[in-house]
N, C-alpha and C. Protein backbone atom coordinates (compact mmCIF):
# COMPACT_ATOMS: atom_id res chain seq x y z
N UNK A 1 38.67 -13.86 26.09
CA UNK A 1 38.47 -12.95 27.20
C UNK A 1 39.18 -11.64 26.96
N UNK A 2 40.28 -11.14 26.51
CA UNK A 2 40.64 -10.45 26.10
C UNK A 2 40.40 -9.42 24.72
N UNK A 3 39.85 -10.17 24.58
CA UNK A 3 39.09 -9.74 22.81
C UNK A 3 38.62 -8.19 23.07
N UNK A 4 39.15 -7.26 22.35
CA UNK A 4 38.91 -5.77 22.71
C UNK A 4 37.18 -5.66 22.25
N UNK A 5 36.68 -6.63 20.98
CA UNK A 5 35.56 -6.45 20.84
C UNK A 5 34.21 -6.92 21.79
N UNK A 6 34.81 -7.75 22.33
CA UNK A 6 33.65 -8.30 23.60
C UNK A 6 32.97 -6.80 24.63
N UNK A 7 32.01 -7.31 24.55
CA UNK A 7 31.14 -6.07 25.67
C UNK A 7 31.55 -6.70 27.26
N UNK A 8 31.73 -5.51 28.09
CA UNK A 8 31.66 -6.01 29.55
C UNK A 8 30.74 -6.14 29.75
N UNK A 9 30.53 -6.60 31.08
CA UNK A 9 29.54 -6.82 32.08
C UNK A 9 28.94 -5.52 32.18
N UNK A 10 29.80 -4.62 32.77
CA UNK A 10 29.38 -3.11 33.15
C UNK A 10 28.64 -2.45 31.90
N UNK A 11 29.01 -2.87 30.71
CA UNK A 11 28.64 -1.85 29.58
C UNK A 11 26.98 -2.33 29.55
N UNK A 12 26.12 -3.40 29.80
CA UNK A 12 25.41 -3.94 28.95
C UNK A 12 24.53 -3.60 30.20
N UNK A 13 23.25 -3.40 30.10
CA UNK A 13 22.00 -3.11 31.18
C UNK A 13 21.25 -4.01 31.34
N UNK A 14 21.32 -3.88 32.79
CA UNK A 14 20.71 -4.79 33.24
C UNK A 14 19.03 -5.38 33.98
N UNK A 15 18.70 -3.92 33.10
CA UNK A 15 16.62 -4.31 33.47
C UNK A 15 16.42 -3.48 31.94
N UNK A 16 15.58 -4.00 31.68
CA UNK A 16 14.60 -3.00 30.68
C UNK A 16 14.63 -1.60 30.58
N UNK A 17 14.02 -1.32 31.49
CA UNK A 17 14.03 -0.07 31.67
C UNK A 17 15.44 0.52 31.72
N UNK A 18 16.60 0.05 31.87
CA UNK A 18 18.03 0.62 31.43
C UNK A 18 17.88 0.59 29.86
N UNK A 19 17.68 -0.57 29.23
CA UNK A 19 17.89 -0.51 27.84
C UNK A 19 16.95 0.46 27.17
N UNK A 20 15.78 0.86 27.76
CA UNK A 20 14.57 1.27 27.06
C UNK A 20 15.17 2.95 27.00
N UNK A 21 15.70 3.68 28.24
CA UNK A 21 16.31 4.84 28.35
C UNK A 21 17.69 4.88 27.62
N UNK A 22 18.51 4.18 27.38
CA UNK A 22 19.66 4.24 26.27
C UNK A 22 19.01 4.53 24.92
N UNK A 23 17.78 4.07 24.32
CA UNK A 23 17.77 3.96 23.41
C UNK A 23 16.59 5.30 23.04
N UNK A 24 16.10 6.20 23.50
CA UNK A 24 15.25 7.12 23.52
C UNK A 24 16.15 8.37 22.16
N UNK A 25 15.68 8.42 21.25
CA UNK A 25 15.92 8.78 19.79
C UNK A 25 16.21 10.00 20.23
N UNK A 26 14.79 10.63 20.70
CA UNK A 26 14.84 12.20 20.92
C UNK A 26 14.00 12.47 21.79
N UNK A 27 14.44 13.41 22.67
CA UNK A 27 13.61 14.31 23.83
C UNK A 27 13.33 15.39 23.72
N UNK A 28 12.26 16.25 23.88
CA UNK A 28 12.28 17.45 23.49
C UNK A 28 12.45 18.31 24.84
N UNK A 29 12.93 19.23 25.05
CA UNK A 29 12.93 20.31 26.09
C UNK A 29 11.79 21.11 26.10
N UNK A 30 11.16 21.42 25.23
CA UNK A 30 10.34 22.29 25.25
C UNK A 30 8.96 21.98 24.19
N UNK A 31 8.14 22.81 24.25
CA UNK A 31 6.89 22.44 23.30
C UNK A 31 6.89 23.21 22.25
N UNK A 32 8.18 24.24 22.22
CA UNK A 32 8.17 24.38 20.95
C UNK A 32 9.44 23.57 19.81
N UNK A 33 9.86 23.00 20.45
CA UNK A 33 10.67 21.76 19.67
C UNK A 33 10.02 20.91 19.25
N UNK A 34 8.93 20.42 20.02
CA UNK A 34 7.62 19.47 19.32
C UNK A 34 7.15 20.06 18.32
N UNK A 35 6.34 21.48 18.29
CA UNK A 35 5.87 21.79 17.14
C UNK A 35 6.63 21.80 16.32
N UNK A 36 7.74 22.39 16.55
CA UNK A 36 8.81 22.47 14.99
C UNK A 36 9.23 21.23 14.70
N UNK A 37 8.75 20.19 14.64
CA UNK A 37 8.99 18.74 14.67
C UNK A 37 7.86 18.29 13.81
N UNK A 38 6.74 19.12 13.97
CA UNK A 38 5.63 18.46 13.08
C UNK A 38 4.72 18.18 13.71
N UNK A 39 4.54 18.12 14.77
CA UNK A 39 2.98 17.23 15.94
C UNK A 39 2.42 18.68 16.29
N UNK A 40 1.94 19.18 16.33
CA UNK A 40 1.01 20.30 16.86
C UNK A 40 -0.71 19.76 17.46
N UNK A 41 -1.12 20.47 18.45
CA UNK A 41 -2.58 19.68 18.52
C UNK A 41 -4.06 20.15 17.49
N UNK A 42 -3.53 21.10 16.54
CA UNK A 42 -4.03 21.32 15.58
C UNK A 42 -4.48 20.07 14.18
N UNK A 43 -3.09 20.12 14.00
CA UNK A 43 -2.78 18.47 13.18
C UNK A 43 -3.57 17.16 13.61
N UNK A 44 -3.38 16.81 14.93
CA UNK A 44 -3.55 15.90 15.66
C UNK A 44 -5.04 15.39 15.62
N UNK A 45 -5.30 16.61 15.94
CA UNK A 45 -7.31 16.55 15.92
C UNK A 45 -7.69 15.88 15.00
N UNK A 46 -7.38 16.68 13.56
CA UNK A 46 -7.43 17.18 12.12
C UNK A 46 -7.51 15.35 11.83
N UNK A 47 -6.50 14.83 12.59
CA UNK A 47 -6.04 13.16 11.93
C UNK A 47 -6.98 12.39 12.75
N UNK A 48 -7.25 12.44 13.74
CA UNK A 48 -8.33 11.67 14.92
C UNK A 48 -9.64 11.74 14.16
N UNK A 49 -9.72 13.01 13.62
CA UNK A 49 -11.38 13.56 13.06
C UNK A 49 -11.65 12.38 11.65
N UNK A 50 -10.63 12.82 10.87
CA UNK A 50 -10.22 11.73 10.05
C UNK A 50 -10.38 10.34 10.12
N UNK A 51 -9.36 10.07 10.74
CA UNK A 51 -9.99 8.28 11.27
C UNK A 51 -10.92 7.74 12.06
N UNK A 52 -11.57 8.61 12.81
CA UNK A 52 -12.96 8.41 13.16
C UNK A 52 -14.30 8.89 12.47
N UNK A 53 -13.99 9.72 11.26
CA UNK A 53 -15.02 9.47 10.28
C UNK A 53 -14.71 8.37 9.10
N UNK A 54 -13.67 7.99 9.29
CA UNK A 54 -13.46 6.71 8.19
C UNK A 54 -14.03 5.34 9.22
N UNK A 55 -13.73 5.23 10.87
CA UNK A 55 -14.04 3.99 10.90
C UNK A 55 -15.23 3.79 11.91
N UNK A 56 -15.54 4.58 12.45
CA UNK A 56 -16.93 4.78 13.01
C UNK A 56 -17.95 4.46 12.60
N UNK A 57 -18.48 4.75 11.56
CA UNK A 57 -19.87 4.80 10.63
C UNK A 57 -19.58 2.82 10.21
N UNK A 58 -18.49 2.19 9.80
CA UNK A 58 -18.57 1.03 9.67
C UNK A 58 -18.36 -0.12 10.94
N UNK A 59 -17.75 0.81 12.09
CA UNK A 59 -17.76 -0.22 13.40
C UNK A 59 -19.10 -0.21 13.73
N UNK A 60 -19.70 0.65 13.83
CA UNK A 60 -20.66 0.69 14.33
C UNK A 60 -22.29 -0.03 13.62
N UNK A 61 -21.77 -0.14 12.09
CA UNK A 61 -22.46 -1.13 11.40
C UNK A 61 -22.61 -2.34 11.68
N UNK A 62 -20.80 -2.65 11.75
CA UNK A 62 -21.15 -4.05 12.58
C UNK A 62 -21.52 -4.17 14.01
N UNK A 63 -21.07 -3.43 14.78
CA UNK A 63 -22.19 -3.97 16.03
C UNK A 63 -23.97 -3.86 15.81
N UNK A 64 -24.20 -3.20 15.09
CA UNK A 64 -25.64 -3.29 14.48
C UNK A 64 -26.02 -4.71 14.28
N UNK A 65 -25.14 -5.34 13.28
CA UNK A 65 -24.92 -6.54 12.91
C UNK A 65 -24.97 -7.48 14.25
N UNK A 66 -23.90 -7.53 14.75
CA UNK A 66 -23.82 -8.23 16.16
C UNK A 66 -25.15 -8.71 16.60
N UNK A 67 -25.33 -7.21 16.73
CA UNK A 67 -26.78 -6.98 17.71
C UNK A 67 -28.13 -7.80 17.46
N UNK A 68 -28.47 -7.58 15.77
CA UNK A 68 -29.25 -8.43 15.27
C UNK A 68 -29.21 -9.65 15.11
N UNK A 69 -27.85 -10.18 15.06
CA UNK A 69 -27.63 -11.49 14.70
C UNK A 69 -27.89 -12.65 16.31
N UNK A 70 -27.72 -11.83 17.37
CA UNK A 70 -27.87 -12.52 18.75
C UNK A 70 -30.08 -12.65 19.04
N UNK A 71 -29.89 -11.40 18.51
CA UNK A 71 -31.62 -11.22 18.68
C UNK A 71 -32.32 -11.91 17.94
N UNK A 72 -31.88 -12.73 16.46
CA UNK A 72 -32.41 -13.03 15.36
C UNK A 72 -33.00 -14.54 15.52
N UNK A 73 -32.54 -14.97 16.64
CA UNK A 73 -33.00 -16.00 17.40
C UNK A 73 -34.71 -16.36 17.92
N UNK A 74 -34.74 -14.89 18.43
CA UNK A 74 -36.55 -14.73 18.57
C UNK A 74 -36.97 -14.89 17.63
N UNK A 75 -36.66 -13.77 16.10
CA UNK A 75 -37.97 -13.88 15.53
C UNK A 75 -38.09 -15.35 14.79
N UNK A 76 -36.37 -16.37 15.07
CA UNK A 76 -37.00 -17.75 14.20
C UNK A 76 -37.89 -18.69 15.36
N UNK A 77 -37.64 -18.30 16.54
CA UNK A 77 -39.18 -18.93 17.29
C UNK A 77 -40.29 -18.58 17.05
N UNK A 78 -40.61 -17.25 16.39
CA UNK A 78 -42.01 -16.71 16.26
C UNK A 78 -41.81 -17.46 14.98
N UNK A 79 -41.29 -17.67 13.95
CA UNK A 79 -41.73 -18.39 12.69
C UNK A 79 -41.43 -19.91 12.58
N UNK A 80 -41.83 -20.60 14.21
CA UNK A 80 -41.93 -21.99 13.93
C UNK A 80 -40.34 -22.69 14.01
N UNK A 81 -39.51 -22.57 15.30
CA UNK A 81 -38.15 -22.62 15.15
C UNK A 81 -38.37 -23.91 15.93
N UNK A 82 -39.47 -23.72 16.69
CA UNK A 82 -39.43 -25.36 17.95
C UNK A 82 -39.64 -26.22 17.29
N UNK A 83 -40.90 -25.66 16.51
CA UNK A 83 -41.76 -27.34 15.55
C UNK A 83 -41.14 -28.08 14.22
N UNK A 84 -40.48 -27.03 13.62
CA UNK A 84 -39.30 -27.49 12.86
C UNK A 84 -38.00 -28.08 13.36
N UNK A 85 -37.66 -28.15 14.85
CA UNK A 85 -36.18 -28.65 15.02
C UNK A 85 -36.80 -29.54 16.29
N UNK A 86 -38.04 -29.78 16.29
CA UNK A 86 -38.67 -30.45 17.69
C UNK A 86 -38.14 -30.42 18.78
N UNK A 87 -38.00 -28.90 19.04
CA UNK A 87 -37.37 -28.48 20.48
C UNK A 87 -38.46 -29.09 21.74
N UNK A 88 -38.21 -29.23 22.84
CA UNK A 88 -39.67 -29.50 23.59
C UNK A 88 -38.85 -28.58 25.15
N UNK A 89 -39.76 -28.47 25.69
CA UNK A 89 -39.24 -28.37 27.24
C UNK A 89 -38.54 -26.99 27.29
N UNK A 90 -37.01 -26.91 27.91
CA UNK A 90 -36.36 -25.99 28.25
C UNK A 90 -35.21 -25.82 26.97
N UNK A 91 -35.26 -26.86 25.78
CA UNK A 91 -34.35 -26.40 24.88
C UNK A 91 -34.05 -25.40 23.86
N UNK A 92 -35.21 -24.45 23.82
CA UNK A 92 -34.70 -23.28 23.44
C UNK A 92 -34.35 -22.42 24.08
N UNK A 93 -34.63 -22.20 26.06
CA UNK A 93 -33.73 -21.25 26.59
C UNK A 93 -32.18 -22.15 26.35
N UNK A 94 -32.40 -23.24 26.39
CA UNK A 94 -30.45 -23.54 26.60
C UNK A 94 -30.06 -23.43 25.20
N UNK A 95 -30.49 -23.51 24.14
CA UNK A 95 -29.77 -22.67 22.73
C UNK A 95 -29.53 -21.23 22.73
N UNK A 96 -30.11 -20.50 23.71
CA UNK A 96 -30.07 -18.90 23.76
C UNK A 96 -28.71 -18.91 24.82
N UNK A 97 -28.48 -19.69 25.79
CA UNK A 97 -28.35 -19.58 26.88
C UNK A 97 -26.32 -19.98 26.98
N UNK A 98 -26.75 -21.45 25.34
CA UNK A 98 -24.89 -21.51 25.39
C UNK A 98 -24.08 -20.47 24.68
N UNK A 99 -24.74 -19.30 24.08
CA UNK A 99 -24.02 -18.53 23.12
C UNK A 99 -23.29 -17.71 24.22
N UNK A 100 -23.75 -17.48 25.43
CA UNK A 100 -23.05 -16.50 26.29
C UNK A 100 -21.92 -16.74 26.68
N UNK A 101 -21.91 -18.07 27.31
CA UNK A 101 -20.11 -18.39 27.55
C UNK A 101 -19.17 -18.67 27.10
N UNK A 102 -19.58 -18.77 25.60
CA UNK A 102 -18.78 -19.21 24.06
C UNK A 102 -18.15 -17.62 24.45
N UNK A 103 -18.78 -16.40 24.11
CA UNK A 103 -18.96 -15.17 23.78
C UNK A 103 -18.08 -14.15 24.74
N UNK A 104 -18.05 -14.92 26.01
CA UNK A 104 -17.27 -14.37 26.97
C UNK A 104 -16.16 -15.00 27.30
N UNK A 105 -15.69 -15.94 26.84
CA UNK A 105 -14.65 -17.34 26.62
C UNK A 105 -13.91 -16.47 25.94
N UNK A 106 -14.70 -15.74 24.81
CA UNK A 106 -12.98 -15.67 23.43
C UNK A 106 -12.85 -14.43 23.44
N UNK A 107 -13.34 -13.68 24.32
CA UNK A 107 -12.81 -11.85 24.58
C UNK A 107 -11.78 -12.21 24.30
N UNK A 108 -11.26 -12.56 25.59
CA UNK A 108 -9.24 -12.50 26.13
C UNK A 108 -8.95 -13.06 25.41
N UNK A 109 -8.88 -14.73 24.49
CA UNK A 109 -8.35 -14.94 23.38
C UNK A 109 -7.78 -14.08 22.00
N UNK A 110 -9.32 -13.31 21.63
CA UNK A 110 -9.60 -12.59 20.60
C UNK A 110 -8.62 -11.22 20.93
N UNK A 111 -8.45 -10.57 22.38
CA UNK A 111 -7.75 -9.18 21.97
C UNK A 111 -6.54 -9.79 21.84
N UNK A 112 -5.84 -11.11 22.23
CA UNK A 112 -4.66 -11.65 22.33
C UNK A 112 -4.29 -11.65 20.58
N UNK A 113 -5.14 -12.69 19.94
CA UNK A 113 -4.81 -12.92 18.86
C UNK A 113 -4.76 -10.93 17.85
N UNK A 114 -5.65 -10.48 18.25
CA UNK A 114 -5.72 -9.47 17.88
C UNK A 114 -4.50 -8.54 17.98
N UNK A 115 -3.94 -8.35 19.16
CA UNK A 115 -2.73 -7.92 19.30
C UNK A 115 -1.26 -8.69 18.33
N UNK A 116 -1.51 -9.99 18.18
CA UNK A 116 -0.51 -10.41 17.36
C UNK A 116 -0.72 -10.15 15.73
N UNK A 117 -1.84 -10.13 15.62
CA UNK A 117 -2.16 -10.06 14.13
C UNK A 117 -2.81 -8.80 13.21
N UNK A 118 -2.91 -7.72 13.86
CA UNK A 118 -3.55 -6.49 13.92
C UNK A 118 -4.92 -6.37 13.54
N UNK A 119 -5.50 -5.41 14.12
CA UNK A 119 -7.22 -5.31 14.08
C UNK A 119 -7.81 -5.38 12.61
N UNK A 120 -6.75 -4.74 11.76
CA UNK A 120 -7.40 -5.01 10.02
C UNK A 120 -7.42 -6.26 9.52
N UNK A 121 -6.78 -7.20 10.42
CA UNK A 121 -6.35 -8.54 9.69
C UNK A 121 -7.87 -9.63 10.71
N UNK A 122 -7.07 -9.18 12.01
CA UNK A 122 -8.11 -10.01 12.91
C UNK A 122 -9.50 -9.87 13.06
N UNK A 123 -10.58 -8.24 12.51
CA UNK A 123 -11.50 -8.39 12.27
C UNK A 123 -11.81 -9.17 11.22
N UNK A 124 -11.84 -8.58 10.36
CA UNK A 124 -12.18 -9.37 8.85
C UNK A 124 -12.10 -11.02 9.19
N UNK A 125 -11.34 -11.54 9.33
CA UNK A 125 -10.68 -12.91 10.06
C UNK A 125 -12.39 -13.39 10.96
N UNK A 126 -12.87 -12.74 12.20
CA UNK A 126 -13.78 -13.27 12.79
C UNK A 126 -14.92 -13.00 11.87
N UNK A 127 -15.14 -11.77 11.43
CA UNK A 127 -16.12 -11.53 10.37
C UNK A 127 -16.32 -12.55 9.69
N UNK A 128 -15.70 -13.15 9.18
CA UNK A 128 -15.68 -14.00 7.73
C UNK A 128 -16.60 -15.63 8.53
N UNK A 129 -15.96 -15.72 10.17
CA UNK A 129 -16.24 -16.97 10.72
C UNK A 129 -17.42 -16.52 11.14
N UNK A 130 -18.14 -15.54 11.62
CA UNK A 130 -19.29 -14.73 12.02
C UNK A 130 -20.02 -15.32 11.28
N UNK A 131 -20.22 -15.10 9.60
CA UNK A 131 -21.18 -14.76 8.75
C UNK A 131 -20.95 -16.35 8.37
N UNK A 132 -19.95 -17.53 8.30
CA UNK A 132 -20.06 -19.19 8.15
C UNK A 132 -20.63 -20.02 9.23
N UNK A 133 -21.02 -19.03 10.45
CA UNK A 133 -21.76 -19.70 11.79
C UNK A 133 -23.54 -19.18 11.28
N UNK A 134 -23.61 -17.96 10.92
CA UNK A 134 -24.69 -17.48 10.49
C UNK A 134 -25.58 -18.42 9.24
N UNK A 135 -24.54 -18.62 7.97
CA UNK A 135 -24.82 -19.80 7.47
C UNK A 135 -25.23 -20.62 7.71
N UNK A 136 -24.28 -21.78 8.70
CA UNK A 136 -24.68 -22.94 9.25
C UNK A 136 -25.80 -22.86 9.78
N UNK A 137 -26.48 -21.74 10.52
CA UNK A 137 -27.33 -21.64 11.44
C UNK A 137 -28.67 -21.97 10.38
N UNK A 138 -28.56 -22.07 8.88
CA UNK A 138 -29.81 -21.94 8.68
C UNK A 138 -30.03 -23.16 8.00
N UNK A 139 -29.13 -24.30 8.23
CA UNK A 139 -29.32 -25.71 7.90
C UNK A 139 -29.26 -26.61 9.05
N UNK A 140 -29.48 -26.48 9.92
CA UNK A 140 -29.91 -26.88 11.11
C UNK A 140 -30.98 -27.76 11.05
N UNK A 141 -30.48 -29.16 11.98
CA UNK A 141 -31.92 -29.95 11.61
C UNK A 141 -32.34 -30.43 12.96
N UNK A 142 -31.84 -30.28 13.71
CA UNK A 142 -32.26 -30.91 15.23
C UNK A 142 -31.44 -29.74 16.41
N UNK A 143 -31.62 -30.11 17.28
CA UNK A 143 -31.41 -29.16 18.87
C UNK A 143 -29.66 -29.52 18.91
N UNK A 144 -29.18 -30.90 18.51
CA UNK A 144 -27.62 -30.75 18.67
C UNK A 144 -26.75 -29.54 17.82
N UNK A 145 -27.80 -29.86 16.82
CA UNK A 145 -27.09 -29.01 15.38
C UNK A 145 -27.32 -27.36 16.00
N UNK A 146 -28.22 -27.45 16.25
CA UNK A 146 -28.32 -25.93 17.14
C UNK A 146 -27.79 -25.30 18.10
N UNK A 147 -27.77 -26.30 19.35
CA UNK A 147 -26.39 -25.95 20.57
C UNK A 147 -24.64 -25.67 19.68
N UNK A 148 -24.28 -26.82 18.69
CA UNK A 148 -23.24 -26.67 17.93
C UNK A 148 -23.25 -25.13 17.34
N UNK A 149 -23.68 -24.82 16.68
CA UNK A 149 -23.85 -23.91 15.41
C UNK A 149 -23.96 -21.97 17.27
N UNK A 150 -25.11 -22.59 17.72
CA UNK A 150 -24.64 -21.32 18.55
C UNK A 150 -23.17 -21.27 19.66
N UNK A 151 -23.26 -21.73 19.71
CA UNK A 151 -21.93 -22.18 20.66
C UNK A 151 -20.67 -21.98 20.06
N UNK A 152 -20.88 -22.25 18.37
CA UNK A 152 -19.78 -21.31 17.44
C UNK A 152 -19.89 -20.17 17.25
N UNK A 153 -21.02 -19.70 17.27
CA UNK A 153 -21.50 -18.08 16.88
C UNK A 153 -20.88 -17.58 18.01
N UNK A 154 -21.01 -17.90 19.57
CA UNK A 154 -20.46 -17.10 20.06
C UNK A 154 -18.94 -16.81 20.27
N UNK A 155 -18.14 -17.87 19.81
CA UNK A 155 -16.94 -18.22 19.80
C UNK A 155 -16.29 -17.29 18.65
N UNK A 156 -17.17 -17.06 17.84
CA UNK A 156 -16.86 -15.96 16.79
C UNK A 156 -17.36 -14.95 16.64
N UNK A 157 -18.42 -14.51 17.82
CA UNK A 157 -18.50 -12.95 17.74
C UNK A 157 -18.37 -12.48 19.09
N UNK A 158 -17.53 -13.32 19.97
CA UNK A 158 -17.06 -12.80 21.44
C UNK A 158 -15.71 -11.85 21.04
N UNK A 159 -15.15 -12.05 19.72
CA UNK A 159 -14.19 -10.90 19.65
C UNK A 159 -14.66 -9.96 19.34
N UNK A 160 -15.73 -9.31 18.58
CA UNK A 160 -16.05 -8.22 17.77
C UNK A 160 -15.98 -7.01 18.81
N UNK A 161 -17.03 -7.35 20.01
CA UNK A 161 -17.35 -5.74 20.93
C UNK A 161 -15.75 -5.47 21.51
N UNK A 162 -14.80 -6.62 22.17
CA UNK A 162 -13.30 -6.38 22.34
C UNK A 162 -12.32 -5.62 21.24
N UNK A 163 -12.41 -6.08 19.71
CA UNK A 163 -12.19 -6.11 19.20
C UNK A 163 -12.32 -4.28 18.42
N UNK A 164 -13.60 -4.03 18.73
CA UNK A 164 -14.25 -2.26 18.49
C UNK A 164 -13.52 -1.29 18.93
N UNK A 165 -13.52 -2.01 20.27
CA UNK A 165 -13.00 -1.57 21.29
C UNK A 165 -11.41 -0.42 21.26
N UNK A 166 -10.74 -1.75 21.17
CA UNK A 166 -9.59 -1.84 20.85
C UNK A 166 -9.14 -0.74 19.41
């Protein structure tokens, strides 16, 4: 108790927001202390312009992707998708029909994991499970194998539009 090195009570803060304001590096007074610091909104643009011509043209590939891969469903009914997997009745709306709540299930998962693991790591990551559901999808031999196989697809491309996003 006496120990000159021990912290008091008084010294140490007691919400966040105490610790978060102790620890503030640098403040600037003015906006020209920012510029002479290096940030100008000249620069700024210059770097935004930059990384949105580097990642634009390929996000937007893959939602292309996305896009086709949800739709790609029709054209295997127009080439004989019932009579090959002897769908009958209402089982090809409910193969269209389970990909949606897979898809809206793993948003909030996906920006979660995404936030722990960063967007360069965690796309690529669903990508990779994207395109092994896409696979599966084309060895399919009956309506279970089909509810399965979409019901993963959406489980792995409910992160992508969150994921763009972000």
């Amino acid at each position: 108790m006496g120990n000159p090195d021990e912290v008091s009570g008084a010294d140490v803060p007691t919400t966040e927001s105490d610790s978060m304001n102790e620890k503030i590096p640098y403040k600037a007074d003015s906006i020209d202390e920012v510029e002479s610091a290096g940030w100008d909104a000249a620069s700024t643009k210059k770097l935004i312009r930059k990384i949105d011509l580097a990642l634009i043209p390929f996000l937007s590939f893959l939602y292309l992707l996305s896009f086709l891969d949800r739709t790609n469903i029709g054209n295997a009914r127009l080439d004989s998708l019932e009579k090959d997997l002897g769908l009958t009745g209402l089982q090809y709306n409910d193969a269209l029909a389970v990909f949606f709540p897979f898809y809206v299930a793993a948003e909030v998962p996906s920006n979660m994991a995404m936030k722990r693991f960063r967007p360069s790591v965690w796309i690529p990551c669903i990508m990779i499970a994207w395109g092994i559901c896409c696979t599966l999808m084309g060895i399919v031999h009956n309506y279970a194998g089909l509810m399965a196989v979409r019901s993963a697809l959406g489980l792995a491309e409910g992160g992508l539009f969150p994921g763009i996003t972000y």
